[in-house]
PDB file of N, CA and C in Angstrom:
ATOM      1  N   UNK A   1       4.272  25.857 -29.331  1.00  0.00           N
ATOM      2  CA  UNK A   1       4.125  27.117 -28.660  1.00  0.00           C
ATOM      3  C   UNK A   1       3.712  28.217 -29.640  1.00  0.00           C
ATOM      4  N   UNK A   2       4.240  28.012 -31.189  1.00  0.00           N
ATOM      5  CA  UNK A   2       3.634  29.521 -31.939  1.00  0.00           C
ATOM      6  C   UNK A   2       2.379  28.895 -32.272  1.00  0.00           C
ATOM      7  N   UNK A   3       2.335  28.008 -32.847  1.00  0.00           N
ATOM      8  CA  UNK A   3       0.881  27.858 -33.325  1.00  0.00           C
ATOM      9  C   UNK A   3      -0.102  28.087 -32.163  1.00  0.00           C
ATOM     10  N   UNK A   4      -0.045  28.193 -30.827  1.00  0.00           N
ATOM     11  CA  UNK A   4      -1.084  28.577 -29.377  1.00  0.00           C
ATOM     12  C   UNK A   4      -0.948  30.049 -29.691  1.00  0.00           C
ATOM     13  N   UNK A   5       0.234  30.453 -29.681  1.00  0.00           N
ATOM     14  CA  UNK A   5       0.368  32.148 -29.526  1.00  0.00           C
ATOM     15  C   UNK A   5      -0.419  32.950 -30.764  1.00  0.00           C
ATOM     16  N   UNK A   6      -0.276  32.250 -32.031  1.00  0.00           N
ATOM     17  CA  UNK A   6      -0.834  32.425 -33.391  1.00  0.00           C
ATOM     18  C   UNK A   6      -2.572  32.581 -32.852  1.00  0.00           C
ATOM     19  N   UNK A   7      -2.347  31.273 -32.649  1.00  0.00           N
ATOM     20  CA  UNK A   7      -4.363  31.496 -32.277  1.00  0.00           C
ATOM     21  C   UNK A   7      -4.579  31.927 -31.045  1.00  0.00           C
ATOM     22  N   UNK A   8      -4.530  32.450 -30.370  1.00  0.00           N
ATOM     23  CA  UNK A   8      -4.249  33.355 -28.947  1.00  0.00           C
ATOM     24  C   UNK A   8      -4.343  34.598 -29.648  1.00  0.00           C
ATOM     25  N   UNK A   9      -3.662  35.243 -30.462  1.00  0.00           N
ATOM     26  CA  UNK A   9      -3.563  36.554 -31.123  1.00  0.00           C
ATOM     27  C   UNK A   9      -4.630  36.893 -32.245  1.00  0.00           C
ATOM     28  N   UNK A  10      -4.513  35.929 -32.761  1.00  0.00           N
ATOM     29  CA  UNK A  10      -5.550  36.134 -33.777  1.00  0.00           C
ATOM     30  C   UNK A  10      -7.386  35.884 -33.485  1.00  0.00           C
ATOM     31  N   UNK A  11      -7.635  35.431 -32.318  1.00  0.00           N
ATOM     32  CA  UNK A  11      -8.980  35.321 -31.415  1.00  0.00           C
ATOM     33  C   UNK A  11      -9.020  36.504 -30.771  1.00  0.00           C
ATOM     34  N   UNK A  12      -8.188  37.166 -30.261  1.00  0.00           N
ATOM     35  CA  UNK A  12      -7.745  38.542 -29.549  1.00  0.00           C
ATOM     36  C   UNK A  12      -8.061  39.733 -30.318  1.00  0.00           C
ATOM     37  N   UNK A  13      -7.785  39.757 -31.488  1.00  0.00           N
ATOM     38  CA  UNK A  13      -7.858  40.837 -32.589  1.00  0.00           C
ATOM     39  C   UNK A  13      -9.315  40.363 -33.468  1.00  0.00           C
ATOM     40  N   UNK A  14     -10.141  39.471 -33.360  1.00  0.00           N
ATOM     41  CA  UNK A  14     -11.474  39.445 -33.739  1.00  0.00           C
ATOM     42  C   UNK A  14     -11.008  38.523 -35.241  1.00  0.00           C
ATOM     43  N   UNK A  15      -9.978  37.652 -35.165  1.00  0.00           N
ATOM     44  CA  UNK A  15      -9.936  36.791 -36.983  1.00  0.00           C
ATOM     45  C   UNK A  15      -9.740  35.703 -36.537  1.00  0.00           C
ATOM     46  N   UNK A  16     -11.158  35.147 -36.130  1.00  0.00           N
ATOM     47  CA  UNK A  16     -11.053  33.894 -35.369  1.00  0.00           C
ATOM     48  C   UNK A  16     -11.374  32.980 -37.430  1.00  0.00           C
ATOM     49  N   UNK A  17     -11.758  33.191 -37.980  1.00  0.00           N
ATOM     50  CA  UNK A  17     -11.462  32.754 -39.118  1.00  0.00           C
ATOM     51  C   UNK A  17     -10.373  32.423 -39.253  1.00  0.00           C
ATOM     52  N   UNK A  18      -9.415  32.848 -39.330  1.00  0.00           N
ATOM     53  CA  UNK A  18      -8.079  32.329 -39.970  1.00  0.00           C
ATOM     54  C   UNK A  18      -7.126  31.569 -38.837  1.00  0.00           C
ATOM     55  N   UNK A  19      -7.933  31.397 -38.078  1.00  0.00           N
ATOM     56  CA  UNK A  19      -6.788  30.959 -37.178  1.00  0.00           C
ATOM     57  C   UNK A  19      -6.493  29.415 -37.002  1.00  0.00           C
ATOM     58  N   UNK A  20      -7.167  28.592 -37.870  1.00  0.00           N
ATOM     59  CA  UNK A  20      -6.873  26.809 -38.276  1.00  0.00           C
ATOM     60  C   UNK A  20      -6.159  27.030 -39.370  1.00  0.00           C
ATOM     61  N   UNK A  21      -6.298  27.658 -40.378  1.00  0.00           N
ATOM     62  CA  UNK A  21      -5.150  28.285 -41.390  1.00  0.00           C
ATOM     63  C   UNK A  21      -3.872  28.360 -41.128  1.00  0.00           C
ATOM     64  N   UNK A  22      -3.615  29.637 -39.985  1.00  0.00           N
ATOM     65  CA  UNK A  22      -3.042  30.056 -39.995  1.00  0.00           C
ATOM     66  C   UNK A  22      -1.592  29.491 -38.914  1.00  0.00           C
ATOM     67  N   UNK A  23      -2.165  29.080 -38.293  1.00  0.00           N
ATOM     68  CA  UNK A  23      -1.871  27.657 -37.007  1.00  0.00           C
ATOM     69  C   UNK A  23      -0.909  26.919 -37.931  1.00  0.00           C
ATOM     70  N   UNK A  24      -1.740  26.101 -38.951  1.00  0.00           N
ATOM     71  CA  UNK A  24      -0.680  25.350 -39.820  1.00  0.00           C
ATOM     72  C   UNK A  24       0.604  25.654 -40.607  1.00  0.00           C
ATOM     73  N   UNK A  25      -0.111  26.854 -41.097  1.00  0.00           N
ATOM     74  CA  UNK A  25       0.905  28.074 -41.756  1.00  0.00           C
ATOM     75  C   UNK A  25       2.321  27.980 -40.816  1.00  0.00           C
ATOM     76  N   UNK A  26       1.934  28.568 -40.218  1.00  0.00           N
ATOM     77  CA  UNK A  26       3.286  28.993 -39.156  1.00  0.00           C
ATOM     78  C   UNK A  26       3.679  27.546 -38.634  1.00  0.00           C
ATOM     79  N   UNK A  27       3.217  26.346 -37.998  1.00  0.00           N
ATOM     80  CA  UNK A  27       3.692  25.283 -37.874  1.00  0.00           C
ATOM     81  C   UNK A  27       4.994  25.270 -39.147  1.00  0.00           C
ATOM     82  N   UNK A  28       4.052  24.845 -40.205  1.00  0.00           N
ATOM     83  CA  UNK A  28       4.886  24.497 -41.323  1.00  0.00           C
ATOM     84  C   UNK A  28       6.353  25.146 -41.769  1.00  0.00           C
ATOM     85  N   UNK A  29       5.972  26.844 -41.424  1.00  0.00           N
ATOM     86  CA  UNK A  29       7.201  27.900 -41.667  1.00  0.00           C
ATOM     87  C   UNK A  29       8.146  27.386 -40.692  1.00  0.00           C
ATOM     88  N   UNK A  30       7.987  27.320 -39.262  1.00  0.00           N
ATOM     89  CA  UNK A  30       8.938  27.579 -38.566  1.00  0.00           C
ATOM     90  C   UNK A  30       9.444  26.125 -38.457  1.00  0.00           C
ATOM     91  N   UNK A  31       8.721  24.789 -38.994  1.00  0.00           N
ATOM     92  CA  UNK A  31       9.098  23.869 -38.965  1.00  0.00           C
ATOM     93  C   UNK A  31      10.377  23.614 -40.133  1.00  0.00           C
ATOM     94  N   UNK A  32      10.239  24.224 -41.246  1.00  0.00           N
ATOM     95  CA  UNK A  32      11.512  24.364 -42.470  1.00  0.00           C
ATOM     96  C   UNK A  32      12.297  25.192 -41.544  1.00  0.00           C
ATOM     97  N   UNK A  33      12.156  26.397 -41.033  1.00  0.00           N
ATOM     98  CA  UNK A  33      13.033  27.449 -40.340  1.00  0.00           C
ATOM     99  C   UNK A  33      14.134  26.695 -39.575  1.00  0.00           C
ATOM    100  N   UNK A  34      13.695  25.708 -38.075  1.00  0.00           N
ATOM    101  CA  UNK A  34      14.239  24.738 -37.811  1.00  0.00           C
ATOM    102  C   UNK A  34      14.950  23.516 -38.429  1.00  0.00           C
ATOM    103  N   UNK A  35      14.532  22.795 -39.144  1.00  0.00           N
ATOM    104  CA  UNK A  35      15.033  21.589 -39.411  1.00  0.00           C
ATOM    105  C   UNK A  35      15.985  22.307 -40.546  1.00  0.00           C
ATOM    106  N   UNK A  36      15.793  22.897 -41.773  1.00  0.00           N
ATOM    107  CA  UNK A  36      16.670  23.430 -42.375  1.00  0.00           C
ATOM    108  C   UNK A  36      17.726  24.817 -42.230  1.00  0.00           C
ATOM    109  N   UNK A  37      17.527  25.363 -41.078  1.00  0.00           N
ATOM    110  CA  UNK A  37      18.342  26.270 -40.545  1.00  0.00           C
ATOM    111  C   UNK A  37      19.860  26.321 -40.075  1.00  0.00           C
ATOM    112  N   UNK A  38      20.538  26.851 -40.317  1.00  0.00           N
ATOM    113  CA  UNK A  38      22.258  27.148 -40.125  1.00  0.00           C
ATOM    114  C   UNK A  38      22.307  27.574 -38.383  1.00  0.00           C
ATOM    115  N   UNK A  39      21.174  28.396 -38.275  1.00  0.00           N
ATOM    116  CA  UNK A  39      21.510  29.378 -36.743  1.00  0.00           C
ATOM    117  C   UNK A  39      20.933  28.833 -35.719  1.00  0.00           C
ATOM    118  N   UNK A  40      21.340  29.842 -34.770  1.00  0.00           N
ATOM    119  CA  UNK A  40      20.430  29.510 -33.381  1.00  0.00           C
ATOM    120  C   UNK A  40      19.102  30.087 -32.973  1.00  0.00           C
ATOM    121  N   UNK A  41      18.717  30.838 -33.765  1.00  0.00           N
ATOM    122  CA  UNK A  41      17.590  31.391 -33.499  1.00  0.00           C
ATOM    123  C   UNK A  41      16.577  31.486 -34.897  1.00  0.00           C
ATOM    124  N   UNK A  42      15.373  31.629 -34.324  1.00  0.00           N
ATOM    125  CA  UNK A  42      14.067  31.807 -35.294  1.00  0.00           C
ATOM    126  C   UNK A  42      13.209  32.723 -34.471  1.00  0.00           C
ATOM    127  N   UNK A  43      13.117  33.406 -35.859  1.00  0.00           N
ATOM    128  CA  UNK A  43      12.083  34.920 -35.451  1.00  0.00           C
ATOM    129  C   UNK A  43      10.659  34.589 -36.134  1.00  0.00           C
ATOM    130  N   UNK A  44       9.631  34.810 -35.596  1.00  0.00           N
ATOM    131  CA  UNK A  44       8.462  34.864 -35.995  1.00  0.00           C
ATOM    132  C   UNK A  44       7.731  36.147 -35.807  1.00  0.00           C
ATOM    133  N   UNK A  45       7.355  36.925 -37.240  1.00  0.00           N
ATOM    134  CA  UNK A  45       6.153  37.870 -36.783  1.00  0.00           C
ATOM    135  C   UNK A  45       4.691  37.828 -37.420  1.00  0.00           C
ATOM    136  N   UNK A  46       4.194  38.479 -36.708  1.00  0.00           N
ATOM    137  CA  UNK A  46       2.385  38.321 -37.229  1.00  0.00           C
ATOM    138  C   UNK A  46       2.073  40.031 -37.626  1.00  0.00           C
ATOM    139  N   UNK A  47       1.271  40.302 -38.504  1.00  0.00           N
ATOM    140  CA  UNK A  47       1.691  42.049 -38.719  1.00  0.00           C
ATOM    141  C   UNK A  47      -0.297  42.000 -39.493  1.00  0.00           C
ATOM    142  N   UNK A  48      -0.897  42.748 -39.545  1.00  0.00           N
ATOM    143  CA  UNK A  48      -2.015  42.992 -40.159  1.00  0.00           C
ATOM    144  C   UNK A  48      -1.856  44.365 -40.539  1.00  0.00           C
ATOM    145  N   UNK A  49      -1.614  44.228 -42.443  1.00  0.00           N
ATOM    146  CA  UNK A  49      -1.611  45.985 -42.885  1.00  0.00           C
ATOM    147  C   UNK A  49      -2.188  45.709 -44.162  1.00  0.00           C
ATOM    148  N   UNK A  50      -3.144  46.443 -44.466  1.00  0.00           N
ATOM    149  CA  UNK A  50      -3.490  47.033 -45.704  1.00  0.00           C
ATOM    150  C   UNK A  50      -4.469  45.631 -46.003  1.00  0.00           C
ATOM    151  N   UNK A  51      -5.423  45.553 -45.247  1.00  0.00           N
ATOM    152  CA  UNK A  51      -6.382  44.278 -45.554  1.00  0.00           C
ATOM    153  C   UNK A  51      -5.766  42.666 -45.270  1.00  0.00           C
ATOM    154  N   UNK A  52      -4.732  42.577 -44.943  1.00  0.00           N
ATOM    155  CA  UNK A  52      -3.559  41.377 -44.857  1.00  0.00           C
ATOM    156  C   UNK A  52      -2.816  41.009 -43.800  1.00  0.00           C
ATOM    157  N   UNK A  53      -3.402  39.498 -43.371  1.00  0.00           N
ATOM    158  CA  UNK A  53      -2.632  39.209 -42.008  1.00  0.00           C
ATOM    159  C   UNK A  53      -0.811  38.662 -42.805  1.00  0.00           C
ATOM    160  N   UNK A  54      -0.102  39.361 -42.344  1.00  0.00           N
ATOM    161  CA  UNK A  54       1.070  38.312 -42.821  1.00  0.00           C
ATOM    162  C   UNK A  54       1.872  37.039 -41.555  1.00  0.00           C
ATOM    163  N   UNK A  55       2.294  36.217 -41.970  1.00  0.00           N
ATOM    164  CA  UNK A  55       3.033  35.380 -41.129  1.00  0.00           C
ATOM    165  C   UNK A  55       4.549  35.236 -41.479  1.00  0.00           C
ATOM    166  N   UNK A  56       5.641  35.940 -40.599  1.00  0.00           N
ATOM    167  CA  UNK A  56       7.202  35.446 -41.358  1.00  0.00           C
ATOM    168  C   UNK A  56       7.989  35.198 -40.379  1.00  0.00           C
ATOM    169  N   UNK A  57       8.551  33.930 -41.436  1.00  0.00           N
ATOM    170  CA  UNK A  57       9.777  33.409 -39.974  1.00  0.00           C
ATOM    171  C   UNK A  57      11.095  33.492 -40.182  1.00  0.00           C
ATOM    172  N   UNK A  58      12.023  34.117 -40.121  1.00  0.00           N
ATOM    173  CA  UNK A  58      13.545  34.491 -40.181  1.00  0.00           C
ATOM    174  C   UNK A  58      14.495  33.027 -39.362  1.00  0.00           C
ATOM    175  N   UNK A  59      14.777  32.745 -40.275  1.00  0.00           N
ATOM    176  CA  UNK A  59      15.848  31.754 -39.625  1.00  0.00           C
ATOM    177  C   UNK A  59      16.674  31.622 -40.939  1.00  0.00           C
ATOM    178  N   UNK A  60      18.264  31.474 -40.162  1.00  0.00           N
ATOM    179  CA  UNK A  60      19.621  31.181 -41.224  1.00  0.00           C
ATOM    180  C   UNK A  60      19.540  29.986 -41.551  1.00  0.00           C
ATOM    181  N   UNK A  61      18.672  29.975 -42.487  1.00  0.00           N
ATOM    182  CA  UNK A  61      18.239  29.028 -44.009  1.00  0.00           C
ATOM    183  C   UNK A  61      18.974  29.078 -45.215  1.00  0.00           C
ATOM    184  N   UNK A  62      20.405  28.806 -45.585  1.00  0.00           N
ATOM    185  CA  UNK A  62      20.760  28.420 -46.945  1.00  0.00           C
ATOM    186  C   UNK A  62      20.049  28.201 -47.999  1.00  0.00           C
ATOM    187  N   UNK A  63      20.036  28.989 -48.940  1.00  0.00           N
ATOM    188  CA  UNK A  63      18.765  28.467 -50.520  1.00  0.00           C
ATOM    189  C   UNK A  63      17.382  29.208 -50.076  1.00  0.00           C
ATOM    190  N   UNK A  64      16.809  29.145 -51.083  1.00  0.00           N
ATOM    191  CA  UNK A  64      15.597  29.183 -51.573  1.00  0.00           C
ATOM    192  C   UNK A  64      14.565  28.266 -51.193  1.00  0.00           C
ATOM    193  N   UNK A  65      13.546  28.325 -50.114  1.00  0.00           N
ATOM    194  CA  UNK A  65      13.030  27.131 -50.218  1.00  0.00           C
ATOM    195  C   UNK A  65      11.668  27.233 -51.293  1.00  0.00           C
ATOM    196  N   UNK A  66      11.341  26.102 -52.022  1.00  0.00           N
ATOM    197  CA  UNK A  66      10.624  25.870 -52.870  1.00  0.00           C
ATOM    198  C   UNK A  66       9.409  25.226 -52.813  1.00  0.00           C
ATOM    199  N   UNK A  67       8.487  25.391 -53.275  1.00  0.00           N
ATOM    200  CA  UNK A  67       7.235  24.159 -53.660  1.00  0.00           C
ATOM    201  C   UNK A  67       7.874  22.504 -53.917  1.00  0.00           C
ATOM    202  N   UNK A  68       7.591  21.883 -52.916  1.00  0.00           N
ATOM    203  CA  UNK A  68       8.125  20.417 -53.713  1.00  0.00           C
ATOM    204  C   UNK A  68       7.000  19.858 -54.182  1.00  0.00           C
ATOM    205  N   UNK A  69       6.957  18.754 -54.871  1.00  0.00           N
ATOM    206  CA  UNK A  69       5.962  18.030 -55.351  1.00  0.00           C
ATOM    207  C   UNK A  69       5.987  16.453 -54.684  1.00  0.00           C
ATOM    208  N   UNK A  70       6.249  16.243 -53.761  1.00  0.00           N
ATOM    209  CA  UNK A  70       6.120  14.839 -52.717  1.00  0.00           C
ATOM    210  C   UNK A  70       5.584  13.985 -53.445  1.00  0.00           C
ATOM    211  N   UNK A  71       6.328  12.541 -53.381  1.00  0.00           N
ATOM    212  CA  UNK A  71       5.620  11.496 -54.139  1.00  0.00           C
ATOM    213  C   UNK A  71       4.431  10.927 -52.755  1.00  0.00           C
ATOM    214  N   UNK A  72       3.295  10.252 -53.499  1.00  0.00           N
ATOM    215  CA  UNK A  72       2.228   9.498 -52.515  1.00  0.00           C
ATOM    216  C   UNK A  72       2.806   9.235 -51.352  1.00  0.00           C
ATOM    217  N   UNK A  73       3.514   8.383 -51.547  1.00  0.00           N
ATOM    218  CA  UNK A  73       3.979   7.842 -50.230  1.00  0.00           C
ATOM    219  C   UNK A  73       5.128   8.513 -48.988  1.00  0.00           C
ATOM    220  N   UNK A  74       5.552   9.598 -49.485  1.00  0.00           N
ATOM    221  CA  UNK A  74       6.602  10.262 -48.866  1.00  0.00           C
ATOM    222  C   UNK A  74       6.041  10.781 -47.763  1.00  0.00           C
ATOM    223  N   UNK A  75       7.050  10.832 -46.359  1.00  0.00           N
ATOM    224  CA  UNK A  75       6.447  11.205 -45.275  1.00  0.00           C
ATOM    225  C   UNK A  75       6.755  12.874 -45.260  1.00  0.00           C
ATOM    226  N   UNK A  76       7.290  13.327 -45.916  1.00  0.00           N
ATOM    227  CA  UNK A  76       7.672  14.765 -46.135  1.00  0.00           C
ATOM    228  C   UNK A  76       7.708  15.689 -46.983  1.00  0.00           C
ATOM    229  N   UNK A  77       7.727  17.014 -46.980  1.00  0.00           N
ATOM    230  CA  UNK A  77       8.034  17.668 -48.669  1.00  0.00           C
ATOM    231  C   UNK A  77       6.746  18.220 -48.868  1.00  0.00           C
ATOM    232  N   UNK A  78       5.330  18.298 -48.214  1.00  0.00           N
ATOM    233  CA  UNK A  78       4.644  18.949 -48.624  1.00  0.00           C
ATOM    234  C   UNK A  78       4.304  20.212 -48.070  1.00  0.00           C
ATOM    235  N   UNK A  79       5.232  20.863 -47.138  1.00  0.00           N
ATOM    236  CA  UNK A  79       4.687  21.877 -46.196  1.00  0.00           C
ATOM    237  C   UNK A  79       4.431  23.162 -46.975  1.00  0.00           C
ATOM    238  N   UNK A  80       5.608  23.589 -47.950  1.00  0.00           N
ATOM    239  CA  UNK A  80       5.486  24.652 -48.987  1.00  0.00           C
ATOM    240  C   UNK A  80       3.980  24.870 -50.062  1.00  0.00           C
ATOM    241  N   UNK A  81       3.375  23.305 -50.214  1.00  0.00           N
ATOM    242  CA  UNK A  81       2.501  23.245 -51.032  1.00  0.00           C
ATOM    243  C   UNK A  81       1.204  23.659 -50.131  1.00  0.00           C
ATOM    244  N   UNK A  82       1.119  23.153 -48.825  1.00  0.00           N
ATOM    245  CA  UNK A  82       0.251  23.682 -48.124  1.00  0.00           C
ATOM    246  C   UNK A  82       0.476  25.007 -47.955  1.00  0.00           C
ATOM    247  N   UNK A  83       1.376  25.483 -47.507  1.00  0.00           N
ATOM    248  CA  UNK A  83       1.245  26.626 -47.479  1.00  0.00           C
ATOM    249  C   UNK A  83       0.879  27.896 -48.422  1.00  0.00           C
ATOM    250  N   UNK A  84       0.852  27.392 -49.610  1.00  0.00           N
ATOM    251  CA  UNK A  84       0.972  27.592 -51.314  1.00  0.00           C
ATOM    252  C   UNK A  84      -0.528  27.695 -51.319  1.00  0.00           C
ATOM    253  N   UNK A  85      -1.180  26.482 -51.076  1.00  0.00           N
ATOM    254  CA  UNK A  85      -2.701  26.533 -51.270  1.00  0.00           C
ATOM    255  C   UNK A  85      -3.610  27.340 -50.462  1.00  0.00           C
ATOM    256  N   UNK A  86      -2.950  27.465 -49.496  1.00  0.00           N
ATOM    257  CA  UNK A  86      -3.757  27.746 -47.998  1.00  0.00           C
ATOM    258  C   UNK A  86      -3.818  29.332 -48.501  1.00  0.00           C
ATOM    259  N   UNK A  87      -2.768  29.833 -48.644  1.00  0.00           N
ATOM    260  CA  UNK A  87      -2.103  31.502 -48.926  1.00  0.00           C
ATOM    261  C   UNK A  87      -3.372  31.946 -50.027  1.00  0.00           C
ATOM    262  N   UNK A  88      -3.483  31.036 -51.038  1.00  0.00           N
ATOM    263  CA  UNK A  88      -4.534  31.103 -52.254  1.00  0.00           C
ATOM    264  C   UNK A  88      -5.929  30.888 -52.386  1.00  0.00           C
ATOM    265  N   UNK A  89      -6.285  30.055 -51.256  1.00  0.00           N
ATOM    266  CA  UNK A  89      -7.146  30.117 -50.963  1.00  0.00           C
ATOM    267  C   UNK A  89      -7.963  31.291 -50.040  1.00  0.00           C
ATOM    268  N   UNK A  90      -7.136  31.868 -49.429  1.00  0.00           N
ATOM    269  CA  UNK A  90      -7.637  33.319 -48.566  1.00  0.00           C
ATOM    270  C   UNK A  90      -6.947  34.698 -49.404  1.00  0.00           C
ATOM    271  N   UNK A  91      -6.546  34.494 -50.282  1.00  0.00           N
ATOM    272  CA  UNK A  91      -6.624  35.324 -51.305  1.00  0.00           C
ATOM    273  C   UNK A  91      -5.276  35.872 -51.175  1.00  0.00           C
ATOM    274  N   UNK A  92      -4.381  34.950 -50.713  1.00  0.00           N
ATOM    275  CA  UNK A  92      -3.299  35.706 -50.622  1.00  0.00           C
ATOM    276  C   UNK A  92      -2.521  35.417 -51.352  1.00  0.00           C
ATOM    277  N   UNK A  93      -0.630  35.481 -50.809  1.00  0.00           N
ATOM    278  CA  UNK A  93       0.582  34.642 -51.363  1.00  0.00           C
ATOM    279  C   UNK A  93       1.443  34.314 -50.088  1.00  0.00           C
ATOM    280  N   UNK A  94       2.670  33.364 -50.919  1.00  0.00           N
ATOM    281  CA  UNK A  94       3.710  33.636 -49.933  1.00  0.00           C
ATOM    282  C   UNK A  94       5.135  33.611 -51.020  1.00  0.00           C
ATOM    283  N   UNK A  95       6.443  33.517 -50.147  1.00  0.00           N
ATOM    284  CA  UNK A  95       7.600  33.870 -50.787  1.00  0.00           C
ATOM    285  C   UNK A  95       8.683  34.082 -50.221  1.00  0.00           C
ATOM    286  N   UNK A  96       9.768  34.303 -50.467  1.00  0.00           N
ATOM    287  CA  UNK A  96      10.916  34.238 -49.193  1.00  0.00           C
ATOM    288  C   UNK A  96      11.542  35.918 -50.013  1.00  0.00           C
ATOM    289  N   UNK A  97      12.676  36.169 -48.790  1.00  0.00           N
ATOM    290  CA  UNK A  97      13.600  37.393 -48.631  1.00  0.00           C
ATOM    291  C   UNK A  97      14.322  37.141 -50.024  1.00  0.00           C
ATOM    292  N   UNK A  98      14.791  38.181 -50.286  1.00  0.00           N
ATOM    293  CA  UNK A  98      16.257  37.653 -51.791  1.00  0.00           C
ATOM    294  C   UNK A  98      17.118  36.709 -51.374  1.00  0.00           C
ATOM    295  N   UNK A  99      17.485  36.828 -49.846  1.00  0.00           N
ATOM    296  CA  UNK A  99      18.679  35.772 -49.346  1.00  0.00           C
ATOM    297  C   UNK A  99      18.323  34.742 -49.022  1.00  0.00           C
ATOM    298  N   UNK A 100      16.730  34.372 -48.835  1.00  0.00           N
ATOM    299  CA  UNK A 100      15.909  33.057 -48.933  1.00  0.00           C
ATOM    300  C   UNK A 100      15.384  33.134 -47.001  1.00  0.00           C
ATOM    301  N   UNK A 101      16.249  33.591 -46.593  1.00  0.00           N
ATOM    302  CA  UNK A 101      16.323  33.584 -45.166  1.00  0.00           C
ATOM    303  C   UNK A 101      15.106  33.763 -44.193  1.00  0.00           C
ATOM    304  N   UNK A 102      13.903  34.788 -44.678  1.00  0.00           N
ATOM    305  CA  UNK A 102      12.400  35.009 -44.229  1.00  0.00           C
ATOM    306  C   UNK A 102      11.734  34.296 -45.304  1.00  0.00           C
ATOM    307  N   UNK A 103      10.972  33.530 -44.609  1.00  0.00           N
ATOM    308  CA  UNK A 103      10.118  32.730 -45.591  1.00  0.00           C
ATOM    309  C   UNK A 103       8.714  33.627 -44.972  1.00  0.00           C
ATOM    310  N   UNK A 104       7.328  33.741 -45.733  1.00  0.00           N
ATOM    311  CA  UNK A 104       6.344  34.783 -45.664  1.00  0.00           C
ATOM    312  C   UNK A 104       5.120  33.935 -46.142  1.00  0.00           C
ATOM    313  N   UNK A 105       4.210  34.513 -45.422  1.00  0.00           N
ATOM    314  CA  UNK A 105       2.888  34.259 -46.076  1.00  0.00           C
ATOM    315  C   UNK A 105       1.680  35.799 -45.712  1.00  0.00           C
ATOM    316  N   UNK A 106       1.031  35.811 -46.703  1.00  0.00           N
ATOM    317  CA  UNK A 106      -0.207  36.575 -46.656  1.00  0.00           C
ATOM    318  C   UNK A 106      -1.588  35.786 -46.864  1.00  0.00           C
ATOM    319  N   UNK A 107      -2.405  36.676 -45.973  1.00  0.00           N
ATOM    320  CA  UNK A 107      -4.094  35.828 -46.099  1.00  0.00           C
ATOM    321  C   UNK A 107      -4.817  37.166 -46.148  1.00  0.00           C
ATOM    322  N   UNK A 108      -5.855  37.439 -46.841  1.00  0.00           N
ATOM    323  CA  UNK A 108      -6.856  38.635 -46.448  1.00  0.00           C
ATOM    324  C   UNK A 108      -7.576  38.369 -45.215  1.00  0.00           C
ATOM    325  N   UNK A 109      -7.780  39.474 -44.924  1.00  0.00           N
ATOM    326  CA  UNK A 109      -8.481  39.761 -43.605  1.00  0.00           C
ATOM    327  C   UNK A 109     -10.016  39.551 -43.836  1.00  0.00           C
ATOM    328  N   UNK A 110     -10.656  38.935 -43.595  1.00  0.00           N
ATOM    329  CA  UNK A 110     -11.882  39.397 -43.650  1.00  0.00           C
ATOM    330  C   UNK A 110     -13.108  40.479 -43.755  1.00  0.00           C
ATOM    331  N   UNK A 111     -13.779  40.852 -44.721  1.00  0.00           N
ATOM    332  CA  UNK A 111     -13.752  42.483 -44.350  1.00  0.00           C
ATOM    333  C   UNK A 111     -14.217  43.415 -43.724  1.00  0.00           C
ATOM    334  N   UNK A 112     -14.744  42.675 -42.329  1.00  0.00           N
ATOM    335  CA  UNK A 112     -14.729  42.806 -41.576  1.00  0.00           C
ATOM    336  C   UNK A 112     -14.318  43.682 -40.486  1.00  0.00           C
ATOM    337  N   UNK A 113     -12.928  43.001 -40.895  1.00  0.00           N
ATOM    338  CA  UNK A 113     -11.744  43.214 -39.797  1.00  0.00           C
ATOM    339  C   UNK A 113     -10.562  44.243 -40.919  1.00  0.00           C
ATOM    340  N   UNK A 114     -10.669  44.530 -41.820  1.00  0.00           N
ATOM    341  CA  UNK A 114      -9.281  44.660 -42.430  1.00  0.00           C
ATOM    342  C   UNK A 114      -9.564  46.401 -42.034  1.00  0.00           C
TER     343      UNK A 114
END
């Protein structure tokens, strides 16, 4: 359902560019948000300021989540790294809250659109 709403919004606002990016992005976030989450709820927002789409998902997440480095064969563990590359490749970053709890990503806008 976010990754439709993600690209639903972002075709709406004219950044039909980022929106296979960004689809995964947020898959990936809210997929750690869930599976590693304490609470009952997960917040997702989408925000475009200062040349920069951001993506963040709030869920009661214990720790820091990190870059893993997944061995070949592992069916899991790479979502941070995608998201890592993806963020860098559109010129952005990502990163979590001090309490680890919002995990974040940034992409530039196209300039277009920014």
């Amino acid at each position: 359902m976010v990754r439709r709403l993600t690209a639903a919004r972002l075709r709406f606002c004219g950044l039909e560019p980022l929106v296979d990016d960004a689809e995964l992005i947020v898959s990936e976030l809210v997929t750690n948000a869930i599976r590693h989450g304490t609470g009952a709820q997960v917040t997702f927002t989408m925000t475009v300021r200062n040349g920069f789409l951001r993506l963040a998902v709030h869920g009661e997440t214990t720790g820091r989540p990190v870059v893993r480095h997944a061995d070949d064969d592992a069916e899991r563990g790479r979502g941070l790294f995608l998201v890592n590359c993806l963020a860098s490749a559109h010129g952005g970053t990502w990163g979590t809250s001090d309490a680890g709890t919002t995990t974040w990503c940034t992409l530039a806008v196209p300039d277009s659109r920014a």
